[in-house]
N, C-alpha and C. Protein backbone atom coordinates (compact mmCIF):
# COMPACT_ATOMS: atom_id res chain seq x y z
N UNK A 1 -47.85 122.85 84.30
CA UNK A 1 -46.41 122.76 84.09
C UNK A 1 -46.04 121.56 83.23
N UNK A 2 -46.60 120.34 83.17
CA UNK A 2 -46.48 119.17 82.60
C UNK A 2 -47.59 118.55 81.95
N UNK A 3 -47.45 118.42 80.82
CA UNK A 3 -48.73 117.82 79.90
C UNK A 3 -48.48 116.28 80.51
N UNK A 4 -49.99 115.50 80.05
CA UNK A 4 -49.77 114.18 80.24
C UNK A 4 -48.87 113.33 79.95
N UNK A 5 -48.22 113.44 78.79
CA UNK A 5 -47.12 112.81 77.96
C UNK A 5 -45.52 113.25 78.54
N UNK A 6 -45.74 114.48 79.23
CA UNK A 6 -43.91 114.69 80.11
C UNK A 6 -44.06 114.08 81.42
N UNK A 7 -45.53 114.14 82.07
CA UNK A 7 -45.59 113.24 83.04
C UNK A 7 -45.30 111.85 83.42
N UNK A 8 -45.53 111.32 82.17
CA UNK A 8 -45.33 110.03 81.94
C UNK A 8 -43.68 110.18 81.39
N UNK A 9 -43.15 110.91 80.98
CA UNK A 9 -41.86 110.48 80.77
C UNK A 9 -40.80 111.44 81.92
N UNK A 10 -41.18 111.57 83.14
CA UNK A 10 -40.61 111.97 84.31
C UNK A 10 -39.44 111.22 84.82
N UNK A 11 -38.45 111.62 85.19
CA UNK A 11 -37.63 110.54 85.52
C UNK A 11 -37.82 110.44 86.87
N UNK A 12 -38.48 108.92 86.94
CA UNK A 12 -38.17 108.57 88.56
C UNK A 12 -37.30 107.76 88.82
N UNK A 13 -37.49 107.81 90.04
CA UNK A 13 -36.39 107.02 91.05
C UNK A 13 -36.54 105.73 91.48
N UNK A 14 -35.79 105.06 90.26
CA UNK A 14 -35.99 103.32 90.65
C UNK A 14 -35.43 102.57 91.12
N UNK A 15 -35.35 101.33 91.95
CA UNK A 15 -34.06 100.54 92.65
C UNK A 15 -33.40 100.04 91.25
N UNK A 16 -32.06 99.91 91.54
CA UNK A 16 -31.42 99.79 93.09
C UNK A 16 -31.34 101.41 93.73
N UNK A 17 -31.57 101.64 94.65
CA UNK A 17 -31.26 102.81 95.68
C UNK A 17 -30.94 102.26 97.28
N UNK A 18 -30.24 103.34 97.85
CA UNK A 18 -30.22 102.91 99.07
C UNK A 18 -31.10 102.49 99.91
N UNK A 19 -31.58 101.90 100.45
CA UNK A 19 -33.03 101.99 101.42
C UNK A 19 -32.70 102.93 102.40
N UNK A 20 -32.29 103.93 103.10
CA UNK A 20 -32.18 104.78 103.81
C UNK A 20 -32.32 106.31 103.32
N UNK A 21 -31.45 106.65 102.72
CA UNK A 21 -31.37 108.06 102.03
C UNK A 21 -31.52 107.89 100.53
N UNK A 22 -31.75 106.96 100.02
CA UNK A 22 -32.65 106.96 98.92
C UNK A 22 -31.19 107.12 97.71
N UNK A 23 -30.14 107.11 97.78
CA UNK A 23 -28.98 107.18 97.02
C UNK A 23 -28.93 106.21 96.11
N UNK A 24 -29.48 106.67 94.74
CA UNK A 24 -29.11 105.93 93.50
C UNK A 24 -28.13 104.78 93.74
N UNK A 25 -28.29 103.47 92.74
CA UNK A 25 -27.13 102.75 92.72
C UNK A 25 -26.83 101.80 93.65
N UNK A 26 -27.00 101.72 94.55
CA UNK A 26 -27.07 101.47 95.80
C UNK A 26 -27.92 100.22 96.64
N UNK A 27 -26.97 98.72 95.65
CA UNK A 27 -28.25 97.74 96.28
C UNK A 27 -28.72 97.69 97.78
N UNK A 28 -27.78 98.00 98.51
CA UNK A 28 -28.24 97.88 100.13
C UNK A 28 -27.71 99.35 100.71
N UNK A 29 -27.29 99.45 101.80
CA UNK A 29 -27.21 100.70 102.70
C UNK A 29 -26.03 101.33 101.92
N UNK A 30 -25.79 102.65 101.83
CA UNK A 30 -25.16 103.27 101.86
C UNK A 30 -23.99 103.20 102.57
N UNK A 31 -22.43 103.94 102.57
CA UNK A 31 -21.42 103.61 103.48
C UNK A 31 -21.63 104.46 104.48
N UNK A 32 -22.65 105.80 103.93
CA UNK A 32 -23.05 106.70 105.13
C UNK A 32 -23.58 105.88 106.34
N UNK A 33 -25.03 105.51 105.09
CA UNK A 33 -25.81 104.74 105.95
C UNK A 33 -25.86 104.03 107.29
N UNK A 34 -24.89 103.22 106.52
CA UNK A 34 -24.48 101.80 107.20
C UNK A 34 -23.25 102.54 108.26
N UNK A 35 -22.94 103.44 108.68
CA UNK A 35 -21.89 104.53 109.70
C UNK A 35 -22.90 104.77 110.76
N UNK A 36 -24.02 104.80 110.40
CA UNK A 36 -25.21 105.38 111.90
C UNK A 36 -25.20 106.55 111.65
N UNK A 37 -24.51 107.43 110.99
CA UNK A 37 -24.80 108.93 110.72
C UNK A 37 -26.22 109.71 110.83
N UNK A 38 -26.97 108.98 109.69
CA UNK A 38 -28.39 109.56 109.05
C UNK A 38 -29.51 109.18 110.15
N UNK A 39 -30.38 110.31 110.51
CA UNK A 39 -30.99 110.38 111.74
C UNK A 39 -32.43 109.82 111.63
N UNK A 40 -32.62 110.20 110.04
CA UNK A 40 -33.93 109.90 109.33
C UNK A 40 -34.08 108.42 109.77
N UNK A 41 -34.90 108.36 109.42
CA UNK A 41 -35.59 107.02 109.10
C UNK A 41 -35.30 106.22 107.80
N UNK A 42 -35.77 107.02 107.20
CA UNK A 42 -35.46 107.15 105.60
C UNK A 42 -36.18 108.28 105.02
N UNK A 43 -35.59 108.38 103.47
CA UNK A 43 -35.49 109.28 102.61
C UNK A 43 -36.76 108.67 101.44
N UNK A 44 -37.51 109.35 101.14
CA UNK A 44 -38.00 108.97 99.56
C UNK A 44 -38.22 109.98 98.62
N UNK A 45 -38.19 109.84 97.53
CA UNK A 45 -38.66 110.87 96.55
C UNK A 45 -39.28 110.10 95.19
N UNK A 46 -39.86 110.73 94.45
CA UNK A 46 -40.16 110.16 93.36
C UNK A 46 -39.91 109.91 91.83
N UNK A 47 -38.89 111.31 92.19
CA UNK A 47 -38.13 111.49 90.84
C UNK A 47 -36.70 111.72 91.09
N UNK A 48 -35.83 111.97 89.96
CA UNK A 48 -34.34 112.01 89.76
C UNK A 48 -34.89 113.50 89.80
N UNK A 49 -33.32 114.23 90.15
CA UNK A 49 -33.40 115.65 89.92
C UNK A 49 -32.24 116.26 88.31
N UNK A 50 -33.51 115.28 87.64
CA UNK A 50 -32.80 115.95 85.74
C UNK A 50 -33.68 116.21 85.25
N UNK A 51 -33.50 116.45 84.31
CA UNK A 51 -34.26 117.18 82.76
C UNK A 51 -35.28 118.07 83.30
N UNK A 52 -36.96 117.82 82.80
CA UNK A 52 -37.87 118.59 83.18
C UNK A 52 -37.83 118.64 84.60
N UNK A 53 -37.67 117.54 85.33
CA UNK A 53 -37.91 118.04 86.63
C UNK A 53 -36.76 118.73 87.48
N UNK A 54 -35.82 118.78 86.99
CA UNK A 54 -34.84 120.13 87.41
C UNK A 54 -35.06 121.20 87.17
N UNK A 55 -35.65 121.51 85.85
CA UNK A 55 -36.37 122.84 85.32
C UNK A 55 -37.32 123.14 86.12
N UNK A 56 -38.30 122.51 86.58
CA UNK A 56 -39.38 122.32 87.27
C UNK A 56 -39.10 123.38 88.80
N UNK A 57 -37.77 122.16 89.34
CA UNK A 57 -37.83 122.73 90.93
C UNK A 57 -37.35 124.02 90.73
N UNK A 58 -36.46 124.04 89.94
CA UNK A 58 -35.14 125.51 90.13
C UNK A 58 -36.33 126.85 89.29
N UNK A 59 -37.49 126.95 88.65
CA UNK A 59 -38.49 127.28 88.49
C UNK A 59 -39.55 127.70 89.66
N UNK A 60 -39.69 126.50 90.28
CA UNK A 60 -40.88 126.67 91.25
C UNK A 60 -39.83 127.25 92.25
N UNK A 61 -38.62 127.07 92.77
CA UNK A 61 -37.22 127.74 93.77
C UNK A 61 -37.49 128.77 93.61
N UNK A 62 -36.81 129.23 92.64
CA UNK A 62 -35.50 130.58 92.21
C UNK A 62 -36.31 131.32 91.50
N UNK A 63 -37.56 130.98 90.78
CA UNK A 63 -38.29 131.54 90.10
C UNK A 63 -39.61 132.04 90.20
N UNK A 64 -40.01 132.39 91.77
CA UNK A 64 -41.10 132.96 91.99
C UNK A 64 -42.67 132.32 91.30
N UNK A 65 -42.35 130.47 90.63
CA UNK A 65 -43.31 130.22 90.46
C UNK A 65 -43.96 129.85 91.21
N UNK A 66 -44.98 130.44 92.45
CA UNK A 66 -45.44 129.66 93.48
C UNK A 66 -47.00 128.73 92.74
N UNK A 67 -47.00 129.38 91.17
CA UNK A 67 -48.40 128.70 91.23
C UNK A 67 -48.08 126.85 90.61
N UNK A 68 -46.93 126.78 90.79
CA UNK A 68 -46.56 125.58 90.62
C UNK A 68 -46.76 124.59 91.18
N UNK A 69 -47.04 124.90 92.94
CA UNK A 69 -47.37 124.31 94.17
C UNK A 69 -48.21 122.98 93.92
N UNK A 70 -49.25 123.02 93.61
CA UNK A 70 -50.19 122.68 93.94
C UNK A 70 -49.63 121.17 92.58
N UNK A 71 -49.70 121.45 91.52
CA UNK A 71 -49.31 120.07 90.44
C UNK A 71 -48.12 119.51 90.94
N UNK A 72 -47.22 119.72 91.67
CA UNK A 72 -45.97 118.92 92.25
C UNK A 72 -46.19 118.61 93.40
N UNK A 73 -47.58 119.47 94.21
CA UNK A 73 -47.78 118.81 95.37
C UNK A 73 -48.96 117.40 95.15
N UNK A 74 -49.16 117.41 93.97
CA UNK A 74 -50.24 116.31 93.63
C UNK A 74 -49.17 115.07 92.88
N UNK A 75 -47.86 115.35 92.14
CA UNK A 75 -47.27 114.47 92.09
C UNK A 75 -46.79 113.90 93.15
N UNK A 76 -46.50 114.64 94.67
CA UNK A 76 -45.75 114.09 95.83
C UNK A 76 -47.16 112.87 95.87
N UNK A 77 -48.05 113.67 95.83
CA UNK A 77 -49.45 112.85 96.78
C UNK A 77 -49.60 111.27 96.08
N UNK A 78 -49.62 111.85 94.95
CA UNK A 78 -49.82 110.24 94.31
C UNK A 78 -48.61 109.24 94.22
N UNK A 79 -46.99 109.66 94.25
CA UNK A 79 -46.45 108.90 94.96
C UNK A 79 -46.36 108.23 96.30
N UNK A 80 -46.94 109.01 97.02
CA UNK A 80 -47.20 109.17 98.75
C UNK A 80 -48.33 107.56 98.33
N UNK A 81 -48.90 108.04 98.06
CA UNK A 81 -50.36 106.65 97.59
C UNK A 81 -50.26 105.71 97.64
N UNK A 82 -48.62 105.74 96.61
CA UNK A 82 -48.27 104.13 95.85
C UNK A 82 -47.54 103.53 96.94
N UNK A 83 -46.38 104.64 97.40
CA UNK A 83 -45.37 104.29 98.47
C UNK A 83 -45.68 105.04 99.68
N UNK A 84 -46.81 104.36 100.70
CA UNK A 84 -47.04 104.72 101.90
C UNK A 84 -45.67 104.75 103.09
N UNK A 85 -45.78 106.04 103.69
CA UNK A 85 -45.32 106.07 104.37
C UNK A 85 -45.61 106.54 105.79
N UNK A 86 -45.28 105.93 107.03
CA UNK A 86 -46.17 105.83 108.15
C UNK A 86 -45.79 107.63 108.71
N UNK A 87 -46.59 108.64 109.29
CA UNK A 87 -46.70 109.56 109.22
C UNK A 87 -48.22 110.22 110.12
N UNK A 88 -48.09 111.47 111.31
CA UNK A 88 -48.76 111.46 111.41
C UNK A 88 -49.01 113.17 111.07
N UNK A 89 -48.10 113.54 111.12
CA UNK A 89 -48.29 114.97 110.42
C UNK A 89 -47.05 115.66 109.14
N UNK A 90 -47.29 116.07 108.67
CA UNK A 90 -46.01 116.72 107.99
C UNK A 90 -45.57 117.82 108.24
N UNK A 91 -44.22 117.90 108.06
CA UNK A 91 -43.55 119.30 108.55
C UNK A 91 -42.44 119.95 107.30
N UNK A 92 -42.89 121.04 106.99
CA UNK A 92 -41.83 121.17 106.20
C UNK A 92 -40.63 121.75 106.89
N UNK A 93 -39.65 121.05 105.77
CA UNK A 93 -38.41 121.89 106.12
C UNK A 93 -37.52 123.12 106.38
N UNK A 94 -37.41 123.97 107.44
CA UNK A 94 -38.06 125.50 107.26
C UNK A 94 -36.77 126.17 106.76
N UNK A 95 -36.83 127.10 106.20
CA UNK A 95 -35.95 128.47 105.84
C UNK A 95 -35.36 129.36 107.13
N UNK A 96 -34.52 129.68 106.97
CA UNK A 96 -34.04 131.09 108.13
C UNK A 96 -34.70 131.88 107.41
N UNK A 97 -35.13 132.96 108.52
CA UNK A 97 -35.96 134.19 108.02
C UNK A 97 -35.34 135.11 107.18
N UNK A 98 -34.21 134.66 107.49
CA UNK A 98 -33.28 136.00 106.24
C UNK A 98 -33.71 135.36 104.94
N UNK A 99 -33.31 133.48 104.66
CA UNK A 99 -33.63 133.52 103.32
C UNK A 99 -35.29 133.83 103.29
N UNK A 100 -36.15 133.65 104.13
CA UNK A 100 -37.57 133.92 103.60
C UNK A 100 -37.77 134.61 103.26
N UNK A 101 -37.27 136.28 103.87
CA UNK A 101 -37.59 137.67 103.52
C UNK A 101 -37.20 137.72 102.37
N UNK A 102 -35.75 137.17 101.18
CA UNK A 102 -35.05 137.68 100.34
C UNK A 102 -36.12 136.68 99.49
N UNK A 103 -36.36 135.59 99.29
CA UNK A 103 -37.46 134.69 98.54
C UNK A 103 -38.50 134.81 98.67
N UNK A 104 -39.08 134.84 100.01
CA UNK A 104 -40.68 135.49 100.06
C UNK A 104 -41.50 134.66 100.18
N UNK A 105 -41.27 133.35 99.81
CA UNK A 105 -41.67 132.09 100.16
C UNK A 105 -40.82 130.99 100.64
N UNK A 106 -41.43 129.75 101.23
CA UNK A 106 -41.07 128.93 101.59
C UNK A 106 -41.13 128.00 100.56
N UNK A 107 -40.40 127.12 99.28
CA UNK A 107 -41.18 125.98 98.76
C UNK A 107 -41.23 125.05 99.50
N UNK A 108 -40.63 125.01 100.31
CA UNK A 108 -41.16 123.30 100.69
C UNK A 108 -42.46 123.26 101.92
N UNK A 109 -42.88 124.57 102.20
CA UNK A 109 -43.75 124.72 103.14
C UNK A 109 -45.13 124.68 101.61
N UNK A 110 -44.99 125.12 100.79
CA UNK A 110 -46.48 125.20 99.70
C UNK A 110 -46.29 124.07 99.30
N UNK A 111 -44.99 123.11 99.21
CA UNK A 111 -45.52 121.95 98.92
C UNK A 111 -45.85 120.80 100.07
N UNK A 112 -46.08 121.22 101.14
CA UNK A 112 -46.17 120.77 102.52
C UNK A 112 -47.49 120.81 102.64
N UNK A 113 -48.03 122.40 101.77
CA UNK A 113 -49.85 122.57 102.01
C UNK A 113 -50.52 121.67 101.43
N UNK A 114 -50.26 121.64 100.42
CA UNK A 114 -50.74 121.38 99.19
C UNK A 114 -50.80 119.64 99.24
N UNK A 115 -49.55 118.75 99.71
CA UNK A 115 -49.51 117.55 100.29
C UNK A 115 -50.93 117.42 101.22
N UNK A 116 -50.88 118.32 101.96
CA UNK A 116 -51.86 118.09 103.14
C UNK A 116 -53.66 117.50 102.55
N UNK A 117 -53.52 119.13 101.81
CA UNK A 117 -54.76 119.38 100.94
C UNK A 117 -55.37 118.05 100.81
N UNK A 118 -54.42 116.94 99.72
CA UNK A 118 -54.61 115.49 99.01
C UNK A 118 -54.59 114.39 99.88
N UNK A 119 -54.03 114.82 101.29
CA UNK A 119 -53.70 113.51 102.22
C UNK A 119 -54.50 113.53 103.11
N UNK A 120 -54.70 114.64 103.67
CA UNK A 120 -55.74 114.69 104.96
C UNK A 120 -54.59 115.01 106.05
N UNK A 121 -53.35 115.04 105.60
CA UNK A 121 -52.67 115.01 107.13
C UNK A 121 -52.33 116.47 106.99
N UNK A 122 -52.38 116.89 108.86
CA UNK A 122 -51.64 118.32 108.97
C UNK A 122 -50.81 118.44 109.18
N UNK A 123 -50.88 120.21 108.64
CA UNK A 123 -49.36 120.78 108.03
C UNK A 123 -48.67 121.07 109.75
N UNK A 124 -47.86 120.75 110.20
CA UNK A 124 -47.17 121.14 111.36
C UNK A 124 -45.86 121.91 110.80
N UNK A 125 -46.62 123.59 110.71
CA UNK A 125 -45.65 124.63 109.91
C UNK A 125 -44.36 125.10 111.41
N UNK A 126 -45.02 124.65 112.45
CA UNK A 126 -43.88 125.36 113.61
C UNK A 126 -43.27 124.58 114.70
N UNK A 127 -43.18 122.93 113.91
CA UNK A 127 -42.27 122.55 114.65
C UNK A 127 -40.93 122.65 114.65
N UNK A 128 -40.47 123.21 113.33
CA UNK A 128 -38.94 123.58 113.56
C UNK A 128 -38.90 124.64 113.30
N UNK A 129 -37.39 125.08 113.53
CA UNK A 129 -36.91 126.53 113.49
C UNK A 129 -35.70 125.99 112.78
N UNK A 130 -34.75 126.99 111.30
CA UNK A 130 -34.06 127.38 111.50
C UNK A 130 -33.27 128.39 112.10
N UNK A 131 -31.89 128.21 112.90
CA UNK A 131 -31.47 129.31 113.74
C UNK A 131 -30.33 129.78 112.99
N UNK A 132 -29.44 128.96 112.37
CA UNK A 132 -28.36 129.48 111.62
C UNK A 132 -28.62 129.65 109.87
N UNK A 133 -28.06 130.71 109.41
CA UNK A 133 -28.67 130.98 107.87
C UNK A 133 -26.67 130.46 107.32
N UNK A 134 -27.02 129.09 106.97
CA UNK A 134 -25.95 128.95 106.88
C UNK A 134 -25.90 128.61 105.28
N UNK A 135 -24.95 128.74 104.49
CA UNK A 135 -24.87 128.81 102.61
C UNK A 135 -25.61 127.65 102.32
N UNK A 136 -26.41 128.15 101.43
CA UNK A 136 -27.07 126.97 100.26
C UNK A 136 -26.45 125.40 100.28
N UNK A 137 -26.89 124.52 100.62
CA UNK A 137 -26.52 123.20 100.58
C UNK A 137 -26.03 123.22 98.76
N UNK A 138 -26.60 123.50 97.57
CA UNK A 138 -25.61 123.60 96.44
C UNK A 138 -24.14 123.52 96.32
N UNK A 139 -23.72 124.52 97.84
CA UNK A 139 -22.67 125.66 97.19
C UNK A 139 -21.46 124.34 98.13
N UNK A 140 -21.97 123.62 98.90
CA UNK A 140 -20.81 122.54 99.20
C UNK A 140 -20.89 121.25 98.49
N UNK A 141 -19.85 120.96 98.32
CA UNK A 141 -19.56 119.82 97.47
C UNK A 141 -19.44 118.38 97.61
N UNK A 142 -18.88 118.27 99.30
CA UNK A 142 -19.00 116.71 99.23
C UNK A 142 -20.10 116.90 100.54
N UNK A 143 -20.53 115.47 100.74
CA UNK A 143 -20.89 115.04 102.00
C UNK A 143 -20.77 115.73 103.45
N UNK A 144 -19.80 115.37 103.62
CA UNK A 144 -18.92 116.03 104.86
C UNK A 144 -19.24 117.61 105.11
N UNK A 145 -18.86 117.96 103.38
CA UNK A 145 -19.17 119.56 103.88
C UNK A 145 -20.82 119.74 104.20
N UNK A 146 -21.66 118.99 103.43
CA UNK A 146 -22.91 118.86 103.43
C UNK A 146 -23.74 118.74 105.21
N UNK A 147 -22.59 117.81 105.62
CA UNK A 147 -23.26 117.61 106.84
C UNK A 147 -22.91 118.37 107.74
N UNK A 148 -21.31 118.95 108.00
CA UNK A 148 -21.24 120.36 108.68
C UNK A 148 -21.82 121.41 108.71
N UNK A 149 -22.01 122.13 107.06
CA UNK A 149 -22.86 123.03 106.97
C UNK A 149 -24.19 123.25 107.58
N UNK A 150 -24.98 122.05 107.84
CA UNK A 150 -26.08 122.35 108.74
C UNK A 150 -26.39 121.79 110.00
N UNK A 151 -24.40 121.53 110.67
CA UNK A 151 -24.65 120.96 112.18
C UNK A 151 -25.51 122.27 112.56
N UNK A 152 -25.97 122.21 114.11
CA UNK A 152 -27.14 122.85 114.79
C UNK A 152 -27.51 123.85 114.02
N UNK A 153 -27.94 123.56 112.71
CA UNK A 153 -29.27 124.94 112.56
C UNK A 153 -29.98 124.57 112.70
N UNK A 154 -30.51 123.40 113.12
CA UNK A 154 -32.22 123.18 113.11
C UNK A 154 -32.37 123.19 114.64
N UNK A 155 -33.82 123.55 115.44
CA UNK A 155 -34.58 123.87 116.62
C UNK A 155 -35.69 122.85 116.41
N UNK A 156 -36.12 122.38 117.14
CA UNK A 156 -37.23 121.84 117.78
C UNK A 156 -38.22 122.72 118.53
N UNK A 157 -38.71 123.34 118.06
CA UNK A 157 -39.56 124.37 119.04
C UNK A 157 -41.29 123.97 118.94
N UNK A 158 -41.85 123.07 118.21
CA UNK A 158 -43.19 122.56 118.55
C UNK A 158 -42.78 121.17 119.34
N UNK A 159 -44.24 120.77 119.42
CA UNK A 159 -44.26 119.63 120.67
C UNK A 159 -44.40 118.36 119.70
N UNK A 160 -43.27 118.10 119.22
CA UNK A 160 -43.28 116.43 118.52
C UNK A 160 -43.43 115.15 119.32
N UNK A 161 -43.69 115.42 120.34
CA UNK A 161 -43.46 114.45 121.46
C UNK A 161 -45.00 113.23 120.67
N UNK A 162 -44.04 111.86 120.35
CA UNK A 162 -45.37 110.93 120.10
C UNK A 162 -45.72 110.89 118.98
N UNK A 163 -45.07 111.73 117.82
CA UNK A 163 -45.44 112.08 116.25
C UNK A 163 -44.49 110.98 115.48
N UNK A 164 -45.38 110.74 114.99
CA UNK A 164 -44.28 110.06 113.09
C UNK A 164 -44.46 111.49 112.16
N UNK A 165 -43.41 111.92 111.66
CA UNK A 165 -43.03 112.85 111.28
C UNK A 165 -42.57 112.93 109.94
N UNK A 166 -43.23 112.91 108.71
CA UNK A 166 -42.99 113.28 107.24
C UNK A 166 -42.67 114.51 107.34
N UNK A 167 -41.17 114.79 106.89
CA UNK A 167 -40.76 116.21 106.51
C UNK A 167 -40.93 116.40 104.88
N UNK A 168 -40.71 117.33 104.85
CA UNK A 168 -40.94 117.63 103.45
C UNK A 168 -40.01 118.98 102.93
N UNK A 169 -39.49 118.03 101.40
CA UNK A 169 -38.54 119.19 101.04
C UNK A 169 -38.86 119.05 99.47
N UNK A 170 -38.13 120.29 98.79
CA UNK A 170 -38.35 120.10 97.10
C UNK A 170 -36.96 119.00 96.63
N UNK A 171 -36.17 119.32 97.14
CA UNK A 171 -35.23 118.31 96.94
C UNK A 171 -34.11 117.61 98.02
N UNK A 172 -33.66 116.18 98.17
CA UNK A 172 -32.86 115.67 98.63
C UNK A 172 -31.43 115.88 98.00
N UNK A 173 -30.20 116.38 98.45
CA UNK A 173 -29.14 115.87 97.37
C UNK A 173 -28.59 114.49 98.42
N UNK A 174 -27.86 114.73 99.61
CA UNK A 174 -26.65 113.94 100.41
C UNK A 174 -28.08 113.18 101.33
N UNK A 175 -28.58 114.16 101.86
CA UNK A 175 -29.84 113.56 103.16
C UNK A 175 -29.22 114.51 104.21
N UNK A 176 -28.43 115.30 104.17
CA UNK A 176 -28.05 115.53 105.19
C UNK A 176 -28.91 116.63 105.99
N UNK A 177 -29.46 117.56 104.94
CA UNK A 177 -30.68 118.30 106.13
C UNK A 177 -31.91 117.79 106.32
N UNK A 178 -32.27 116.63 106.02
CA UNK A 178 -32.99 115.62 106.32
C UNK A 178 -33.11 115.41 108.16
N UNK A 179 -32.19 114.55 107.68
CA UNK A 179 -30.67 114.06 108.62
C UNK A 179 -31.28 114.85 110.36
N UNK A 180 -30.31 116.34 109.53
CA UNK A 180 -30.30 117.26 110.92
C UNK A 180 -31.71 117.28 111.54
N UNK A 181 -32.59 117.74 110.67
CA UNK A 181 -34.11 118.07 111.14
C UNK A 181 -34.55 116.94 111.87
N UNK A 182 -34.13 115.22 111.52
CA UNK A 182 -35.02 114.45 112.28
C UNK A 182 -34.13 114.23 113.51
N UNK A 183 -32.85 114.19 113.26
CA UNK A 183 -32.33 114.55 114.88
C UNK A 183 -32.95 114.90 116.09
N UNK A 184 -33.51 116.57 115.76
CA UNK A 184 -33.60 117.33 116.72
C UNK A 184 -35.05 117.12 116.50
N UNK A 185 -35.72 116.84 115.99
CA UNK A 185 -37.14 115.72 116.08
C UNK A 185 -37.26 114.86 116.92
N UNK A 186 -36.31 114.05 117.05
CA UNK A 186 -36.47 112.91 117.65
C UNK A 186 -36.14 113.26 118.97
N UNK A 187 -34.82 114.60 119.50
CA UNK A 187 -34.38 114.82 120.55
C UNK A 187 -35.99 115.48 121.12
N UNK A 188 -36.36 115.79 120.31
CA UNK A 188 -38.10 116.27 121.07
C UNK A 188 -39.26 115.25 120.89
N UNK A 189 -38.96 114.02 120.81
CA UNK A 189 -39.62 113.23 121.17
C UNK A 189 -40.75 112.25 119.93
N UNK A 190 -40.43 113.07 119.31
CA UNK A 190 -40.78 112.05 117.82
C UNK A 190 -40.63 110.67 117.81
N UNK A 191 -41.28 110.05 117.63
CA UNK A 191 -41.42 108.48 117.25
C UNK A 191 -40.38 108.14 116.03
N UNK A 192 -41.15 108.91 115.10
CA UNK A 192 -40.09 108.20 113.75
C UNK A 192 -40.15 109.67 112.87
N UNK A 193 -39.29 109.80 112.03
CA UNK A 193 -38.97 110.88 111.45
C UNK A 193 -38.80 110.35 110.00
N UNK A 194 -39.44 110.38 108.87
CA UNK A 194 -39.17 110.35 107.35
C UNK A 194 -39.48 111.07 106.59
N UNK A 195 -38.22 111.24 105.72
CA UNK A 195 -37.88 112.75 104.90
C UNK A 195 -38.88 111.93 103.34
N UNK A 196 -39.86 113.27 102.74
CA UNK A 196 -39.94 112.96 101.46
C UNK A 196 -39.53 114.32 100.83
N UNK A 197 -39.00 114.13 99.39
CA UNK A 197 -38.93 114.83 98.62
C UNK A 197 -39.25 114.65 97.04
N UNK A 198 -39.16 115.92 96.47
CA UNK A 198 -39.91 116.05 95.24
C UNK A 198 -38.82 115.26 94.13
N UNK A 199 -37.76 115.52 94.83
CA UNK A 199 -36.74 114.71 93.50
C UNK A 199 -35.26 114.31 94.79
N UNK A 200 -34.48 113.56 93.87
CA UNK A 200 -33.28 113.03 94.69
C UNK A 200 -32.11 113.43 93.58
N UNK A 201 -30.78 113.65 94.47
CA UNK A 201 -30.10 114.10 93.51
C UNK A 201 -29.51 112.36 92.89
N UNK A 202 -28.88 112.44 91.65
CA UNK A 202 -27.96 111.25 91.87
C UNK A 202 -26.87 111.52 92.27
């Protein structure tokens, strides 16, 4: 998907950012942040979500490229490298089965494998459940709506009890299904909960 030379001109994600949800701009906490809202731990990603690497996700998304997996799961890894994060399994962030059936895949579960593949850590595909198939985080606009839209869809249904918990998604925009997932992580007994993703919105 990326020759050596677009790799190198990738846009990542440099401070200032929030230290929490990873929000551009942002010498210290966020106003979210700094509210107690965000459940995470923190947020990281490695890139901005522009140019090639917007093409990239909404490609590897919307576009049935699953053989994409594996080179964006090797960019997560080698950020993962530089910027360790404490973790004892990863979980991706799951789909309601309605959207799975209509997509057919999960991305953030192939880039969850594929993480694993390079890290050594396992994939913990069934500790969550979505229960509500609630609209595309896209399709709301601020925050607020961001964070309503996915009050209780997420389940806890594996045994996190005692885990540091890397979730994994293709993209961050607000943090907010981050957010929800390490909630109900932590309400099942998770140690620490931190969201990575493939890109952050600004």
């Amino acid at each position: 998907m990326f020759c050596e030379r677009c790799v190198a001109e990738l846009p990542e994600l440099k401070p200032p950012f929030c230290p929490i949800c990873a929000s551009p701009g942002h010498q210290g906490r966020c106003g979210w942040c700094q509210s107690g809202q965000m459940q995470a731990d923190g947020i990281r990603a490695p890139f901005l979500m522009q140019g090639l690497v917007r093409d990239a996700v909404h490609r590897f998304k919307y576009g049935n490229l699953r053989a994409a997996a594996p080179e964006l799961g090797e960019l997560l890894a080698g950020y993962l490298a530089a910027h360790p994060i404490a973790g004892d399994v990863l979980a991706p962030v799951p789909l309601h089965p309605r959207r799975l059936r209509s997509r057919g895949y999960n991305q953030s579960e192939l880039l969850a494998v594929e993480l694993g593949k390079l890290t050594g850590l396992p994939v913990e595909k069934g500790l969550l459940e979505r229960r509500k198939n609630t609209p595309p985080q896209v399709k709301a606009v601020s925050r607020d709506d961001r964070v309503e839209n996915v009050r209780d869809s997420f389940v806890c249904v594996g045994d996190a009890a005692g885990l540091k918990v890397i979730l994994v998604d293709d993209v961050s925009t607000t943090g907010s299904t981050m957010s929800a997932c390490a909630g109900v992580l932590k309400d099942g007994g998770a140690v620490s909960v931190w969201g990575l993703a493939l890109a952050k919105e600004g």
